[in-house]
N, C-alpha and C. Protein backbone atom coordinates (compact mmCIF):
# COMPACT_ATOMS: atom_id res chain seq x y z
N UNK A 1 -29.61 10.01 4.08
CA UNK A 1 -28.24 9.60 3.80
C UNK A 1 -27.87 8.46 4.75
N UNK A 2 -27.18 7.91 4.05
CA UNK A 2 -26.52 6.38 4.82
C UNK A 2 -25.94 6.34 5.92
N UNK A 3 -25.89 6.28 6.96
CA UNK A 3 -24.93 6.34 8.19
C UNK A 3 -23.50 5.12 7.54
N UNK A 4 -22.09 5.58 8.37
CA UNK A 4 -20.84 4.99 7.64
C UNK A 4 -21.47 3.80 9.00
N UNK A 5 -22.04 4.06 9.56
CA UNK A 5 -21.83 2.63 10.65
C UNK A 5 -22.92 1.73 10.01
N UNK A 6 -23.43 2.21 8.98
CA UNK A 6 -23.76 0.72 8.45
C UNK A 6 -24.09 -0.84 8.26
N UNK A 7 -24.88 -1.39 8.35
CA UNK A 7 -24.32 -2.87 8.33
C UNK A 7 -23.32 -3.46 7.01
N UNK A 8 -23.31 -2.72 6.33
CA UNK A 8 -22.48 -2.89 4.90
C UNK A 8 -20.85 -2.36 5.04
N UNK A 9 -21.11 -1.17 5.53
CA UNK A 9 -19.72 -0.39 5.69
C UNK A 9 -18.03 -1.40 6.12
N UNK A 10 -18.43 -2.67 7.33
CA UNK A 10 -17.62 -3.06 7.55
C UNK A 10 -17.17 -4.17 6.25
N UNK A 11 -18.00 -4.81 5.93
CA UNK A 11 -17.81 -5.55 4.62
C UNK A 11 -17.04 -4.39 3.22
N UNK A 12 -17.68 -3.63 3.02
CA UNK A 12 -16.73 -2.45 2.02
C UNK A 12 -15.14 -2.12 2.71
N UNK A 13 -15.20 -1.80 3.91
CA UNK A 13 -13.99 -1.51 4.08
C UNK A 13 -12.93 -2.98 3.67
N UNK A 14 -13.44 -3.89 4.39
CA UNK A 14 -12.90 -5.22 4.57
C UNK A 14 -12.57 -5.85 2.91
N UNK A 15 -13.27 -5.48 2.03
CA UNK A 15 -12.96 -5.46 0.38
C UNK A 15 -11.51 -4.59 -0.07
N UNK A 16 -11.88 -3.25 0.67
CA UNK A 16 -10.58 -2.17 -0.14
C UNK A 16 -9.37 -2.98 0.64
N UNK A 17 -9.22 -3.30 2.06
CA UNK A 17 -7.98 -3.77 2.99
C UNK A 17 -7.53 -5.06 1.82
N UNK A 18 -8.68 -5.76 1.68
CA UNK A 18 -8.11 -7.29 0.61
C UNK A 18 -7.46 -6.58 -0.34
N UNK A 19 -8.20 -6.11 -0.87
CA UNK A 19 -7.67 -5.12 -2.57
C UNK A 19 -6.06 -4.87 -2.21
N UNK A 20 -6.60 -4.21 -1.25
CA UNK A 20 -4.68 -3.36 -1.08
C UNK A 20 -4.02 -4.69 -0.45
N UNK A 21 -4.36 -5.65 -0.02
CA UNK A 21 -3.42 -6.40 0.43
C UNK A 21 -3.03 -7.11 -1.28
N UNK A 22 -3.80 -7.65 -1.60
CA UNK A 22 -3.59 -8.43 -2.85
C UNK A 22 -2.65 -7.48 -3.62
N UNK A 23 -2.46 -6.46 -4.21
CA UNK A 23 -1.66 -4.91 -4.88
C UNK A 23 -0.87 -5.10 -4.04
N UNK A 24 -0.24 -4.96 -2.92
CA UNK A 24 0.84 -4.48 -1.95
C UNK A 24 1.59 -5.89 -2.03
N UNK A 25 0.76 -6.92 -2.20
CA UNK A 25 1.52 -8.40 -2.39
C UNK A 25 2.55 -8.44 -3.76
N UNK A 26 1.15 -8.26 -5.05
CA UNK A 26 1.77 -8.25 -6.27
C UNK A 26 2.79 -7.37 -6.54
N UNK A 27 2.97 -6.26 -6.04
CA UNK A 27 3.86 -5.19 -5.87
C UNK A 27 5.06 -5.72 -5.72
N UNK A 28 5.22 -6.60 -4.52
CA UNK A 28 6.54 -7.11 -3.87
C UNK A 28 6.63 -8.42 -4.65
N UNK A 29 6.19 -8.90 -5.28
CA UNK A 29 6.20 -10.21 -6.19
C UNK A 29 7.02 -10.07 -7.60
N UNK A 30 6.31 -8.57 -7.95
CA UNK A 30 6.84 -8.25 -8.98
C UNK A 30 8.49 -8.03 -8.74
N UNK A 31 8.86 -7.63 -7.85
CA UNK A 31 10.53 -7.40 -7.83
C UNK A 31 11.22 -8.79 -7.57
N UNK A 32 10.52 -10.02 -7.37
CA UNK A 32 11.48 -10.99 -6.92
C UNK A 32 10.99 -11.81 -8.14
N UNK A 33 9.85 -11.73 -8.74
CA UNK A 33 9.95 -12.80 -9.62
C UNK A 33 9.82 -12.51 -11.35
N UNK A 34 9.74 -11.37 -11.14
CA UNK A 34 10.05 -10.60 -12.89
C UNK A 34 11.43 -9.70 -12.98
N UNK A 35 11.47 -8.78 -12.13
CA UNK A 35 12.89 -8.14 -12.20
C UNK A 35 13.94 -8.76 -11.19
N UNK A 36 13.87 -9.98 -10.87
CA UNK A 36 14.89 -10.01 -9.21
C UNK A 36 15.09 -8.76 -8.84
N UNK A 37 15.42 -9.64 -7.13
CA UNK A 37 16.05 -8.96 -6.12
C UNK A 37 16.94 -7.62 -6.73
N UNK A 38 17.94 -8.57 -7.52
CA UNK A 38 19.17 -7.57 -7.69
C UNK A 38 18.54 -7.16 -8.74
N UNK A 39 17.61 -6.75 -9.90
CA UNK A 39 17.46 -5.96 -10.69
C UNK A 39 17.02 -5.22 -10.03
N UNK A 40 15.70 -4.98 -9.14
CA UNK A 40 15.44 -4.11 -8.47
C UNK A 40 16.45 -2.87 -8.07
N UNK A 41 17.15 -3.63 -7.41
CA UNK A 41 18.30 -3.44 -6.68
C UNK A 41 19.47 -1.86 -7.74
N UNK A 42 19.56 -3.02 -8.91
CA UNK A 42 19.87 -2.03 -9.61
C UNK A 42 19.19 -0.82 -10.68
N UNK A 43 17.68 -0.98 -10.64
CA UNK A 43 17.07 -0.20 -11.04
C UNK A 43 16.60 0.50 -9.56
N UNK A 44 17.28 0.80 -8.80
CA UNK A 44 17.02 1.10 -7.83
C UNK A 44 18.35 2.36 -7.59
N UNK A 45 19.54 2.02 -7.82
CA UNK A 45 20.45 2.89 -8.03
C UNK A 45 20.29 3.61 -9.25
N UNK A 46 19.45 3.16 -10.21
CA UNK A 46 19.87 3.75 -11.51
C UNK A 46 18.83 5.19 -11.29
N UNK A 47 17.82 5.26 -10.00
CA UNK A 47 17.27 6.12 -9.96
C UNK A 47 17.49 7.01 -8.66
N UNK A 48 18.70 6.92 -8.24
CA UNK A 48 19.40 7.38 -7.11
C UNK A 48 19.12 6.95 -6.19
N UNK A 49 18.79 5.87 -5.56
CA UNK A 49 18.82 5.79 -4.29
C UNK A 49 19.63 4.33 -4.51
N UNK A 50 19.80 4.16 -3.16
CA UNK A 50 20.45 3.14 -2.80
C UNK A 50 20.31 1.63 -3.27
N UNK A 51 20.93 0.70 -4.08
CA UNK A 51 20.27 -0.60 -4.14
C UNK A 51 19.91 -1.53 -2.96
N UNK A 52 20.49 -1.28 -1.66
CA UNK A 52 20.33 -2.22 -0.25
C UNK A 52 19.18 -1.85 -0.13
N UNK A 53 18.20 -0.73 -0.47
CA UNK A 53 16.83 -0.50 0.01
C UNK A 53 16.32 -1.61 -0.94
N UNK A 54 16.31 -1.87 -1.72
CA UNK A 54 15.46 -2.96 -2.68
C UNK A 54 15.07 -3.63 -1.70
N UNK A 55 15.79 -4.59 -0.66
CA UNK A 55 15.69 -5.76 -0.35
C UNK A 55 14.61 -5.40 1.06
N UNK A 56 15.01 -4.25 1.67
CA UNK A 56 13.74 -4.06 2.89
C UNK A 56 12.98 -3.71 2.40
N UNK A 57 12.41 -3.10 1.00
CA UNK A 57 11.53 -2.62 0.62
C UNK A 57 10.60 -3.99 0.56
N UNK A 58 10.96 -4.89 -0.12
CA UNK A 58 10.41 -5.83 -0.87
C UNK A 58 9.98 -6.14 0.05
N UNK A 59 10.68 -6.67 1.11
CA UNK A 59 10.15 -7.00 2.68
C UNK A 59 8.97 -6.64 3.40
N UNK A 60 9.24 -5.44 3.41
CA UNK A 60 7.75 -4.58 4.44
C UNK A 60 6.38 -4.61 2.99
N UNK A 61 6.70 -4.24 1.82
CA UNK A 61 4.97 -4.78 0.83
C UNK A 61 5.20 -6.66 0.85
N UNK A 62 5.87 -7.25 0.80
CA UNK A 62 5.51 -8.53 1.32
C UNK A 62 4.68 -8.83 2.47
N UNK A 63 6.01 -8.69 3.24
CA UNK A 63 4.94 -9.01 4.42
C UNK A 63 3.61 -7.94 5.10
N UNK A 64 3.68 -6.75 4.53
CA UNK A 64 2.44 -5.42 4.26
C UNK A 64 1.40 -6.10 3.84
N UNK A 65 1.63 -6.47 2.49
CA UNK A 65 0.37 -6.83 1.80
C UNK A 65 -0.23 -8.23 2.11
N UNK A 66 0.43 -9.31 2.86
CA UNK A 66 0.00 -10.39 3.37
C UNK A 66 -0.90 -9.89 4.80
N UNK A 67 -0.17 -8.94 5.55
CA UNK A 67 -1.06 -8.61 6.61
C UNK A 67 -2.12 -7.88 6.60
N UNK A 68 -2.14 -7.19 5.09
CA UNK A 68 -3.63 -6.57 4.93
C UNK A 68 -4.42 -7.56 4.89
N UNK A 69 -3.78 -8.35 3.82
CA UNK A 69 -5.00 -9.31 3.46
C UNK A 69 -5.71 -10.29 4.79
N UNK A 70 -4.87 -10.67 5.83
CA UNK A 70 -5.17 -11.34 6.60
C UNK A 70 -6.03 -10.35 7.82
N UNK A 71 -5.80 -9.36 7.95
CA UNK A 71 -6.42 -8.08 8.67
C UNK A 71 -5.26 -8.18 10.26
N UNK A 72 -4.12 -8.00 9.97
CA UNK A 72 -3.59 -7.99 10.92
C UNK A 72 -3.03 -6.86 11.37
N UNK A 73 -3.34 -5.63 12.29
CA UNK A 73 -2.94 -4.58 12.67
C UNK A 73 -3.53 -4.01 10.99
N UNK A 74 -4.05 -3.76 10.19
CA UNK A 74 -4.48 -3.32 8.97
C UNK A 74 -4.31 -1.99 8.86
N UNK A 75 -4.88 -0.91 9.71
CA UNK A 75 -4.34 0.41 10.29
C UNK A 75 -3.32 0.51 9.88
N UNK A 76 -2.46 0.32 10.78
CA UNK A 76 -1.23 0.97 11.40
C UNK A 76 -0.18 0.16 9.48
N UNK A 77 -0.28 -1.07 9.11
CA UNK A 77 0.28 -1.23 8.41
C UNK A 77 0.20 -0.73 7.14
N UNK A 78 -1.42 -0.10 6.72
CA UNK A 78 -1.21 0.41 5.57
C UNK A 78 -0.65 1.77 5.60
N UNK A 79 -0.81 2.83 6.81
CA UNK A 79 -0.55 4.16 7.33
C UNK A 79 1.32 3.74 6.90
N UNK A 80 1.85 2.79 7.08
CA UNK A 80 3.40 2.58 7.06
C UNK A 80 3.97 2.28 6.13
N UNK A 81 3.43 1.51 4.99
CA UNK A 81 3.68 1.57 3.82
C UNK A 81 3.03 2.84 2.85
N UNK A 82 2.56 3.25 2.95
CA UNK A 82 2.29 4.81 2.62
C UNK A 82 3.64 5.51 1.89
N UNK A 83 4.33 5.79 2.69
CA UNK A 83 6.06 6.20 2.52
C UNK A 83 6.23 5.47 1.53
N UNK A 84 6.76 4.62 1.22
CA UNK A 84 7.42 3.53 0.22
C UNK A 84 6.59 3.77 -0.69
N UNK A 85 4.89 4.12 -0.99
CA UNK A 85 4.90 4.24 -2.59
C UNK A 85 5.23 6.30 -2.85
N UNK A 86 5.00 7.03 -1.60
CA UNK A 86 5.31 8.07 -2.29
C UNK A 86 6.97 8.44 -2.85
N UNK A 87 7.44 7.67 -2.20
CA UNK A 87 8.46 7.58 -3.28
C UNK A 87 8.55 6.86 -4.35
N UNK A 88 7.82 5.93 -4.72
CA UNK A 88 7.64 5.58 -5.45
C UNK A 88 7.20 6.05 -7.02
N UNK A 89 5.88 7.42 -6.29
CA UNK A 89 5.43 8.25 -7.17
C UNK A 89 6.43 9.15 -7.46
N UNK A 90 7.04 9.97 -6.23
CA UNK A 90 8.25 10.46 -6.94
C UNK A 90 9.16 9.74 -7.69
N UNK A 91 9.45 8.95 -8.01
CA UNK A 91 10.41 8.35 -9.01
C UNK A 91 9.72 8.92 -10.35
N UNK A 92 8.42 7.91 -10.23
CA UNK A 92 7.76 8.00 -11.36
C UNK A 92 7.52 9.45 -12.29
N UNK A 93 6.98 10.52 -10.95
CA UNK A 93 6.77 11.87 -12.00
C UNK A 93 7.19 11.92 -13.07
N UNK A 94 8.25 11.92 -13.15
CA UNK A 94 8.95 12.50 -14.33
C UNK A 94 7.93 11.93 -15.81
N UNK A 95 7.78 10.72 -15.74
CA UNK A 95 7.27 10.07 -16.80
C UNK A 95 5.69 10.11 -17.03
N UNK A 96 5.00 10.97 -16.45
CA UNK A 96 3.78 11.50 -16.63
C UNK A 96 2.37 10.62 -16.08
N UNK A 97 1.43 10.72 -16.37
CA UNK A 97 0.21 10.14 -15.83
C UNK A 97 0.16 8.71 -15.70
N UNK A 98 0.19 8.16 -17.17
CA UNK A 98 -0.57 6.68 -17.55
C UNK A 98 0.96 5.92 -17.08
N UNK A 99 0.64 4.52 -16.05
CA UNK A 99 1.55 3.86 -15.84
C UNK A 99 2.07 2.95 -16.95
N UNK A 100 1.92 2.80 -17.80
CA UNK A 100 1.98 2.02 -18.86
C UNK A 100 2.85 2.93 -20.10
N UNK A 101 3.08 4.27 -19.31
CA UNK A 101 3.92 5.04 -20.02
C UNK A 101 5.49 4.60 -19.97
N UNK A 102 6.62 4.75 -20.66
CA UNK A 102 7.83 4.08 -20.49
C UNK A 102 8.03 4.55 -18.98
N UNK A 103 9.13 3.72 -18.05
CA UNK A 103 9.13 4.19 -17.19
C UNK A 103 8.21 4.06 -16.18
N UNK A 104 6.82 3.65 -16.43
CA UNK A 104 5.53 4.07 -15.53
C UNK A 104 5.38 5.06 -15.23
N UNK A 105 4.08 5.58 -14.91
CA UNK A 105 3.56 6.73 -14.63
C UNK A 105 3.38 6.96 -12.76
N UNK A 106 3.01 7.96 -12.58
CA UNK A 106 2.61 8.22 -11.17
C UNK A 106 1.56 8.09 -10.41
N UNK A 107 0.28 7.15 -11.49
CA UNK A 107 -1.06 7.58 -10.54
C UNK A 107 -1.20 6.12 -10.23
N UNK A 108 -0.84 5.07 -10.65
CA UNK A 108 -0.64 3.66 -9.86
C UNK A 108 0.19 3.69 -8.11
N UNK A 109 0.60 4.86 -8.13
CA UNK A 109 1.76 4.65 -6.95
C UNK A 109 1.20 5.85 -6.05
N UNK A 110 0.35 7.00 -6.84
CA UNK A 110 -0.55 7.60 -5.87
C UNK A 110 -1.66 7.03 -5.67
N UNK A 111 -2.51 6.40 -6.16
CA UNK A 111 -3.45 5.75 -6.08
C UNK A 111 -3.35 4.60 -4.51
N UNK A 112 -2.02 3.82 -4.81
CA UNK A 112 -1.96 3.06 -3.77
C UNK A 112 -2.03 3.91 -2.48
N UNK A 113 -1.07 4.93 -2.67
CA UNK A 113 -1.03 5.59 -1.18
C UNK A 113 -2.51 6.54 -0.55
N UNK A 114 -3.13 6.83 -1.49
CA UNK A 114 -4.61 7.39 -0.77
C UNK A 114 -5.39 5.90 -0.73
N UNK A 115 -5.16 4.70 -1.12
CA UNK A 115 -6.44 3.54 -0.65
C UNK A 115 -5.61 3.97 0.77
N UNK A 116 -4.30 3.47 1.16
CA UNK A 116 -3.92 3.17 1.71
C UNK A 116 -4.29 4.16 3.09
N UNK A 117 -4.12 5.13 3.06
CA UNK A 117 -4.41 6.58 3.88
C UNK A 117 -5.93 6.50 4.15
N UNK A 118 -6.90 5.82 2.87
CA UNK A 118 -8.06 5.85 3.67
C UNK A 118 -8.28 4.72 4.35
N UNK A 119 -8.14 3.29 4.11
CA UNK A 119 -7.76 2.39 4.89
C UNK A 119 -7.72 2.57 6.42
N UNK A 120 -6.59 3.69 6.89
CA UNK A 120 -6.01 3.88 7.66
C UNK A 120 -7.13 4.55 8.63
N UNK A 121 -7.75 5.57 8.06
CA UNK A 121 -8.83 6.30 8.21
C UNK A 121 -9.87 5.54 8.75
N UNK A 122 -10.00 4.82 7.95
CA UNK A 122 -12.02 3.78 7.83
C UNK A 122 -11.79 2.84 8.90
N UNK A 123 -10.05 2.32 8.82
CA UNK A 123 -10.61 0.94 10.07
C UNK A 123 -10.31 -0.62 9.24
N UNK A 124 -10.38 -1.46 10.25
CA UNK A 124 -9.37 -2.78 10.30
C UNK A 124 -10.93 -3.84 8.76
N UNK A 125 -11.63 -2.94 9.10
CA UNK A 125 -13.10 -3.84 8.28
C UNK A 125 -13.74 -5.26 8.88
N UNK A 126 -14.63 -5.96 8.01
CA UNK A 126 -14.69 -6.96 8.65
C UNK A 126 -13.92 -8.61 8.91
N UNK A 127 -13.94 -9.47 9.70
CA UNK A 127 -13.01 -10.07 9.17
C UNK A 127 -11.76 -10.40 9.37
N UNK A 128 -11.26 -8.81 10.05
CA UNK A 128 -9.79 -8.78 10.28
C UNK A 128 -9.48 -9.79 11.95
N UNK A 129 -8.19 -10.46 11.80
CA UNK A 129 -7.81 -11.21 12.52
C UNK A 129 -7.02 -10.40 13.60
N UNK A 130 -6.59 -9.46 13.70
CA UNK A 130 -5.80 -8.38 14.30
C UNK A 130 -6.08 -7.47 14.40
N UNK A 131 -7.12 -6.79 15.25
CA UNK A 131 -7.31 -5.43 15.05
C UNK A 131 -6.91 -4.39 15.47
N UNK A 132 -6.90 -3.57 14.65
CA UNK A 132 -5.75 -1.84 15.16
C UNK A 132 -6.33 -1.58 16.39
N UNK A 133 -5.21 -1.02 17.40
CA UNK A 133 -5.80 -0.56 18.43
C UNK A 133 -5.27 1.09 18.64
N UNK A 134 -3.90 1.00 18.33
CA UNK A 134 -3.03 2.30 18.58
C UNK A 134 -3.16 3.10 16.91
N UNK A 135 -2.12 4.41 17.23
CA UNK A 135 -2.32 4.95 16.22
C UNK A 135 -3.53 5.15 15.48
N UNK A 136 -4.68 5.43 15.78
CA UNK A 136 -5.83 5.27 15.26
C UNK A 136 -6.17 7.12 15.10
N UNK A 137 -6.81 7.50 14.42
CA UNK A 137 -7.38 8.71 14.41
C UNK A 137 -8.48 8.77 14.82
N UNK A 138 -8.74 9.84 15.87
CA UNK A 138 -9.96 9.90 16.19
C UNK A 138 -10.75 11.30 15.71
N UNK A 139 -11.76 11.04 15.06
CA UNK A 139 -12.75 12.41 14.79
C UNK A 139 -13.81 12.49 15.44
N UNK A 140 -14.15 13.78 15.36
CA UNK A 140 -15.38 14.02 16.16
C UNK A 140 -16.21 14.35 14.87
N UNK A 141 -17.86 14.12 15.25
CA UNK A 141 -18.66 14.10 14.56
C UNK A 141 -18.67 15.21 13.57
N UNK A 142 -18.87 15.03 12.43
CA UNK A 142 -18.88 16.59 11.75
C UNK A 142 -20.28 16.82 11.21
């Protein structure tokens, strides 16, 4: 079996961090340049929460998903946007599996949050311009 220390491993990780940066970008793109700010905003109350969150939301997967992609603190930033899609998925439940269901579904918005959690897990990859130092998990061999 493969050891994760690999010569490949850092290049794979350094793929999923792009992935999720590029998704965590389009994510926040999508609210400013298909639904605006303020639609967000108000499809944002229309599902109980607050419309003023629209605008920090958009903020932290903006600038989230630019710093994945660039590998800056990569860790600690995908571990932090985490939050923001599980609510996200909670919104969604209601409307069942397939995101493409009215409404969207929930496994686009869980999906993001386990890359994201393993991300967090695996490490900054190769590449990265910033690397995690804090908040890091440490395991012992299993």
């Amino acid at each position: 079996m493969e050891s994760h220390k690999s010569s490949s491993a850092p290049l794979g990780i350094a793929l999923l961090r792009v992935s999720l940066g590029v998704m965590w970008t389009a994510h926040a793109l999508l609210k400013l340049l298909v639904f605006s700010l303020a639609g967000t905003a108000q499809y944002f109350e229309s599902v109980g929460l607050p419309g003023l969150l629209a605008y920090p939301v958009f903020v932290a997967e903006l600038s989230g998903g630019i710093a994945l992609l660039l590998g800056i603190y990569a860790r600690q930033v995908a571990l932090a946007l985490a939050p923001l899609m599980t609510v996200a998925a909670w919104v969604h439940v209601p409307n069942g599996w397939v995101h493409t269901s009215p409404g969207g579904g929930w496994e686009y918005p869980v999906f993001l949050i386990s890359a994201s959690i393993a991300l967090w897990l695996l490490g900054d990859g190769a590449a990265a311009l910033k690397r995690s130092g804090w908040l890091v998990p440490k395991f012992r061999n299993v």
